[in-house]
N, C-alpha and C. Protein backbone atom coordinates (compact mmCIF):
# COMPACT_ATOMS: atom_id res chain seq x y z
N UNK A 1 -7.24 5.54 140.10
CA UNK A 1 -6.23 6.12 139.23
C UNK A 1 -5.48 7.22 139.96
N UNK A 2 -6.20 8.15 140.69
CA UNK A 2 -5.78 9.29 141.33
C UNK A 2 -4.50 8.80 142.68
N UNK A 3 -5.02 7.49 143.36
CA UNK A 3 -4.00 7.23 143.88
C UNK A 3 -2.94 6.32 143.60
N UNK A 4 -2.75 5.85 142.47
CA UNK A 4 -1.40 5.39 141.72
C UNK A 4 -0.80 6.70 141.68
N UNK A 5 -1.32 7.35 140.91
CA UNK A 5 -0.26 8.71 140.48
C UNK A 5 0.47 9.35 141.55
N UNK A 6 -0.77 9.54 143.07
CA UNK A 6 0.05 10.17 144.23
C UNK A 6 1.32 9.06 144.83
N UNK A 7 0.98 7.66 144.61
CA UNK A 7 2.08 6.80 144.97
C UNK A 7 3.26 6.91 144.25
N UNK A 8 3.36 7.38 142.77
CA UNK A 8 4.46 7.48 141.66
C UNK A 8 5.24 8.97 141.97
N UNK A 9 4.11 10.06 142.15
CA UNK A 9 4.98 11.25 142.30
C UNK A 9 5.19 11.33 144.14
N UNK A 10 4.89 10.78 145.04
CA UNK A 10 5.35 10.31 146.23
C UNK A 10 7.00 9.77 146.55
N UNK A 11 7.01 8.41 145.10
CA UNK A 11 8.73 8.11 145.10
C UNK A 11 9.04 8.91 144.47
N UNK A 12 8.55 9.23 143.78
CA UNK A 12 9.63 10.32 142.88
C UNK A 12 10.06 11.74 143.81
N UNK A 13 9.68 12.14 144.66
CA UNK A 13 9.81 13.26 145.46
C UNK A 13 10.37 12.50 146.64
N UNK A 14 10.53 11.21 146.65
CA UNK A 14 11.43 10.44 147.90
C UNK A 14 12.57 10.61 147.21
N UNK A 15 12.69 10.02 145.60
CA UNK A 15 14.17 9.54 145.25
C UNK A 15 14.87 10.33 144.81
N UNK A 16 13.87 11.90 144.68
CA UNK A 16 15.07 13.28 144.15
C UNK A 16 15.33 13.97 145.42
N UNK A 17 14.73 13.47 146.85
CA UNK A 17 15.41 13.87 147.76
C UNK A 17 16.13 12.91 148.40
N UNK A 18 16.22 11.90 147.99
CA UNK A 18 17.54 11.17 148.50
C UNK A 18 18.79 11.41 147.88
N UNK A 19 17.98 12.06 146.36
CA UNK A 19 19.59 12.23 145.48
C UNK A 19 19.87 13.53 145.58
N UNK A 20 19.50 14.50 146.22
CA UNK A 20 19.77 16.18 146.66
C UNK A 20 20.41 15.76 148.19
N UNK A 21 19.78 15.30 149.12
CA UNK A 21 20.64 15.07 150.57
C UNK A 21 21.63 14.45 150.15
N UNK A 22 21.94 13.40 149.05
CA UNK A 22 23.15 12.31 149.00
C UNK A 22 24.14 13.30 148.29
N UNK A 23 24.01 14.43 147.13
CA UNK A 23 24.69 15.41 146.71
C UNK A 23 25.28 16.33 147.92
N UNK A 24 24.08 16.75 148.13
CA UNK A 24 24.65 17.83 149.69
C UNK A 24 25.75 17.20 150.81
N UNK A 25 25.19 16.22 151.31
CA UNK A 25 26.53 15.50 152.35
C UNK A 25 27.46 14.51 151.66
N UNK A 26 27.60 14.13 150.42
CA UNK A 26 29.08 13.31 150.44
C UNK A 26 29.84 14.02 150.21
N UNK A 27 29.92 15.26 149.83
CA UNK A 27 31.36 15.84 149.58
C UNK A 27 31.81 16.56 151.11
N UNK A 28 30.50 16.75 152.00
CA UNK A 28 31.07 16.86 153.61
C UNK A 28 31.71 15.85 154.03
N UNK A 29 31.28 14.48 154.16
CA UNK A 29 31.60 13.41 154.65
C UNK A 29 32.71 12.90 154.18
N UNK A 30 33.03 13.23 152.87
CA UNK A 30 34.30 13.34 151.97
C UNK A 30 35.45 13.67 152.62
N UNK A 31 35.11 14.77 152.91
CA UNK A 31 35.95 15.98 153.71
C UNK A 31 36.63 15.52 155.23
N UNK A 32 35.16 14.97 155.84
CA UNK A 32 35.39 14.51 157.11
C UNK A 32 36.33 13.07 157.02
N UNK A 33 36.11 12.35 156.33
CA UNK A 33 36.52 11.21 155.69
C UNK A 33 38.10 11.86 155.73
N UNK A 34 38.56 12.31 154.89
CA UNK A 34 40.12 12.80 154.48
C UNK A 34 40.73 13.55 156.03
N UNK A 35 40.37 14.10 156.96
CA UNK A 35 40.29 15.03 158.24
C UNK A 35 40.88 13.66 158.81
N UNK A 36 40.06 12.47 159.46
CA UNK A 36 39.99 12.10 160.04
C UNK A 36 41.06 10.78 160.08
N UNK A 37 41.47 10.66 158.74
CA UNK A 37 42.88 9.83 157.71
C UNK A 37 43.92 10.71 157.94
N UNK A 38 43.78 11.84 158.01
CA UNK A 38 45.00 12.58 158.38
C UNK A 38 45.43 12.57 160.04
N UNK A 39 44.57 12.77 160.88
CA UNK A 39 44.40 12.85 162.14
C UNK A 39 45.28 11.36 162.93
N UNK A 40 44.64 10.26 161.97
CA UNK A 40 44.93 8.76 162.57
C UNK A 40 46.48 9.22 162.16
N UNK A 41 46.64 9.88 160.81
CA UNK A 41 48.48 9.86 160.29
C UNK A 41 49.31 10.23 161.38
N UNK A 42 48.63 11.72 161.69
CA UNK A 42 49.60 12.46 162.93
C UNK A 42 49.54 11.72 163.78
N UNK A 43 48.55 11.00 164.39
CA UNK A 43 48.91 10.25 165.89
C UNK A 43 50.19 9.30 165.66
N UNK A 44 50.19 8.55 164.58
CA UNK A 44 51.00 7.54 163.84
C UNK A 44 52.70 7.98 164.40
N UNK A 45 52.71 9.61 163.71
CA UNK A 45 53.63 10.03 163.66
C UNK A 45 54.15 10.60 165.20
N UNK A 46 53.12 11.05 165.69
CA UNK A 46 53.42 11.07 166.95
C UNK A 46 53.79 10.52 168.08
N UNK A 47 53.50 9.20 167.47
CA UNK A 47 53.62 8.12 168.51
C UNK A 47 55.26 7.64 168.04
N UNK A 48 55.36 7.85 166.80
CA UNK A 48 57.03 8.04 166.74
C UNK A 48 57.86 8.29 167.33
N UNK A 49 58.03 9.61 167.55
CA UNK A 49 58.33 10.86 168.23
C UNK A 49 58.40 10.40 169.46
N UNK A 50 57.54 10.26 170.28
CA UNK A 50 57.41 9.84 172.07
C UNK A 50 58.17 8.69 171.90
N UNK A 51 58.18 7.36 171.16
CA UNK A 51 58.63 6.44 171.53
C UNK A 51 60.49 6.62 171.65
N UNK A 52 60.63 7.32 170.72
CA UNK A 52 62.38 8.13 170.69
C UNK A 52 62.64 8.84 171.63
N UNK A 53 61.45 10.09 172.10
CA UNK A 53 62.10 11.56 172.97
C UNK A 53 61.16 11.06 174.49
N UNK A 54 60.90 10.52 174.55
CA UNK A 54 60.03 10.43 176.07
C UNK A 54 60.36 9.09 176.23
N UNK A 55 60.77 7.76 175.33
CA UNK A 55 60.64 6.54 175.87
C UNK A 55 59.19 5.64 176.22
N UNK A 56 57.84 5.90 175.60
CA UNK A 56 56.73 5.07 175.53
C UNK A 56 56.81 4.24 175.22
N UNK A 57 56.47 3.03 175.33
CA UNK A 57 56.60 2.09 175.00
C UNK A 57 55.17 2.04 174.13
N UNK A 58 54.78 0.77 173.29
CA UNK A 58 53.56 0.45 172.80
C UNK A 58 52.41 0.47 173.35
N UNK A 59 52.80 0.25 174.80
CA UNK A 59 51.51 0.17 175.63
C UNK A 59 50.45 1.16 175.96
N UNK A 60 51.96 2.06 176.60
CA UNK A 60 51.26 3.40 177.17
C UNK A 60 51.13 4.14 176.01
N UNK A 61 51.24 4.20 174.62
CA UNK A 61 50.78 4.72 173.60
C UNK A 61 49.13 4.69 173.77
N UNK A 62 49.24 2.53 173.00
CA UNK A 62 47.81 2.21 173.05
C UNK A 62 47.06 2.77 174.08
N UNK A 63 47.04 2.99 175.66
CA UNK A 63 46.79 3.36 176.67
C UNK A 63 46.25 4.67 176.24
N UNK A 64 46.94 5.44 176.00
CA UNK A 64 46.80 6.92 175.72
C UNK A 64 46.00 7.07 175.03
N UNK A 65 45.77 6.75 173.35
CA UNK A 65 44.86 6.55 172.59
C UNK A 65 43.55 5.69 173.21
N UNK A 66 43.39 4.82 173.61
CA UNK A 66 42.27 4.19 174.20
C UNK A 66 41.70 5.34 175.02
N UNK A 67 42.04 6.24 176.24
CA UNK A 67 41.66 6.82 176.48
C UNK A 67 40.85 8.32 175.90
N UNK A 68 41.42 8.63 174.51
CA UNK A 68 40.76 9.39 173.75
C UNK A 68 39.31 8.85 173.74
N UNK A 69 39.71 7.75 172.62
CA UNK A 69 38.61 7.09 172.21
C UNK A 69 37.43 6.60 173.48
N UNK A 70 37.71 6.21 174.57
CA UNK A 70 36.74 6.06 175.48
C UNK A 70 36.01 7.55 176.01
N UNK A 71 37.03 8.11 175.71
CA UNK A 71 36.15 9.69 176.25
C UNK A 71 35.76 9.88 174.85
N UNK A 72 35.80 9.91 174.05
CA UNK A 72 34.86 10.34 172.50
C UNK A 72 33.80 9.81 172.87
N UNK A 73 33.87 8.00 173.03
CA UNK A 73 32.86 7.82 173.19
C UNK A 73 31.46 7.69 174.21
N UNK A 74 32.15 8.24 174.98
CA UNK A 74 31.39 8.48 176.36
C UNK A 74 30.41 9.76 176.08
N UNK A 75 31.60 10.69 175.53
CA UNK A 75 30.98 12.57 175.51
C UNK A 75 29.87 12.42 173.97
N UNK A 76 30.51 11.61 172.89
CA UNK A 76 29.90 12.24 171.81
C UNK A 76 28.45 11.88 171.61
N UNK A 77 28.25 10.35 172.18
CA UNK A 77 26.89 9.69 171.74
C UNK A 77 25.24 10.46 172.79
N UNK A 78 25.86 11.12 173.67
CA UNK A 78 25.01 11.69 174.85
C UNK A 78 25.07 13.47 174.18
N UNK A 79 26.50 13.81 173.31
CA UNK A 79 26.46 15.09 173.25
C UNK A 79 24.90 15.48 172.16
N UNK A 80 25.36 14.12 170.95
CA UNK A 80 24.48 14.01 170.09
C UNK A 80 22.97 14.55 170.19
N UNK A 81 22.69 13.27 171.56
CA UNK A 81 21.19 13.68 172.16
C UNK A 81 20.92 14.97 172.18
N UNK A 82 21.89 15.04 173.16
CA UNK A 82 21.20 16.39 173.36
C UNK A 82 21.57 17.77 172.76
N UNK A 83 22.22 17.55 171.58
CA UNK A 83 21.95 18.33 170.40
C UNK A 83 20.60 18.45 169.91
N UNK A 84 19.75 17.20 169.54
CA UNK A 84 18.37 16.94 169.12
C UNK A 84 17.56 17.92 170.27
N UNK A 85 17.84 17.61 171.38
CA UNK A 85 16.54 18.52 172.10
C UNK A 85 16.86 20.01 172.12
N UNK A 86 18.61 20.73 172.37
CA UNK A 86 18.68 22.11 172.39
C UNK A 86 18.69 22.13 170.54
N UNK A 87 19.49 23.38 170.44
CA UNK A 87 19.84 23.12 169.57
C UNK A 87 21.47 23.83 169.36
N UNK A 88 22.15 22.97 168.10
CA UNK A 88 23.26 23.22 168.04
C UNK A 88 24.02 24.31 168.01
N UNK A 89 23.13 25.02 167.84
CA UNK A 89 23.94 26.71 168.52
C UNK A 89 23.92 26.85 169.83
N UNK A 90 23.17 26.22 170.66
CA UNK A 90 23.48 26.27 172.19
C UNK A 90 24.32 25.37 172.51
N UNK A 91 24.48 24.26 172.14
CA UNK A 91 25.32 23.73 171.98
C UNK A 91 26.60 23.73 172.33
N UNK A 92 26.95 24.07 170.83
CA UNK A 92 28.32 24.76 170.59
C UNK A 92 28.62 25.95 171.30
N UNK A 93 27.97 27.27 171.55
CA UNK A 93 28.62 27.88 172.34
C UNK A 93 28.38 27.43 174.08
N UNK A 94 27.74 26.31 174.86
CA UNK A 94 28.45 25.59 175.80
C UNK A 94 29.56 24.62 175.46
N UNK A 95 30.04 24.45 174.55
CA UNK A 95 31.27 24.08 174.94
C UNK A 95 32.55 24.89 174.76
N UNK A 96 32.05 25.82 173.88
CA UNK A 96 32.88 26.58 173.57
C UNK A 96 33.68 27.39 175.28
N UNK A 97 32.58 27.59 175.53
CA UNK A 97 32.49 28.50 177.45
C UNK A 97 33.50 27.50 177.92
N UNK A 98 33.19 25.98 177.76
CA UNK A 98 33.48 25.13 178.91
C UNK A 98 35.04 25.02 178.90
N UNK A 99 35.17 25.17 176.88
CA UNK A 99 36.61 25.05 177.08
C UNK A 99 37.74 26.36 177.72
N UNK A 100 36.94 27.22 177.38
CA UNK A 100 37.66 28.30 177.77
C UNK A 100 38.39 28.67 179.44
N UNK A 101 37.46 27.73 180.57
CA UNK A 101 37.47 27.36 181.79
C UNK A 101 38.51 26.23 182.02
């Protein structure tokens, strides 16, 4: 009997912390979500702009953008890591330094 009950209040202390973490981060992710819709807008618009005042063509746009995105994804999935082993206050102020250089 004693261990039914620890299995019942076990989920139950799983599923009110899935529903406290799921409260806490969707209205971040929300946020990040709307940031990141705006971000794709400006490039949109930017890529306007160059194709009129500089003459880009589609290519060297795509080009340009591809290269973001290959360096995002080069820097972010390794930055990640090794967020987990320092921690994100060391982190952040190395890059903060790095950009300043």
């Amino acid at each position: 009997m004693k261990n039914s009950e620890q299995t019942v209040s076990s989920e139950s202390l799983e599923s009110r912390a899935k529903r406290r973490i799921t409260r806490r981060l969707m209205p971040f992710l929300i946020v990040l979500f709307i940031i990141a819709y705006i971000d794709r807008v400006n490039v949109s618009y930017a890529a306007l702009q160059m194709r009129g005042d500089l003459g880009f063509a589609s290519e060297v746009i795509g080009f340009g953008l591809g290269i973001f995105f290959l360096g995002y994804f080069l820097f972010e999935i390794p930055g990640s890591l090794i967020v987990e082993k320092w921690s994100a206050r060391k982190w952040l102020a190395r890059i903060i330094i790095s950009w300043d250089f």
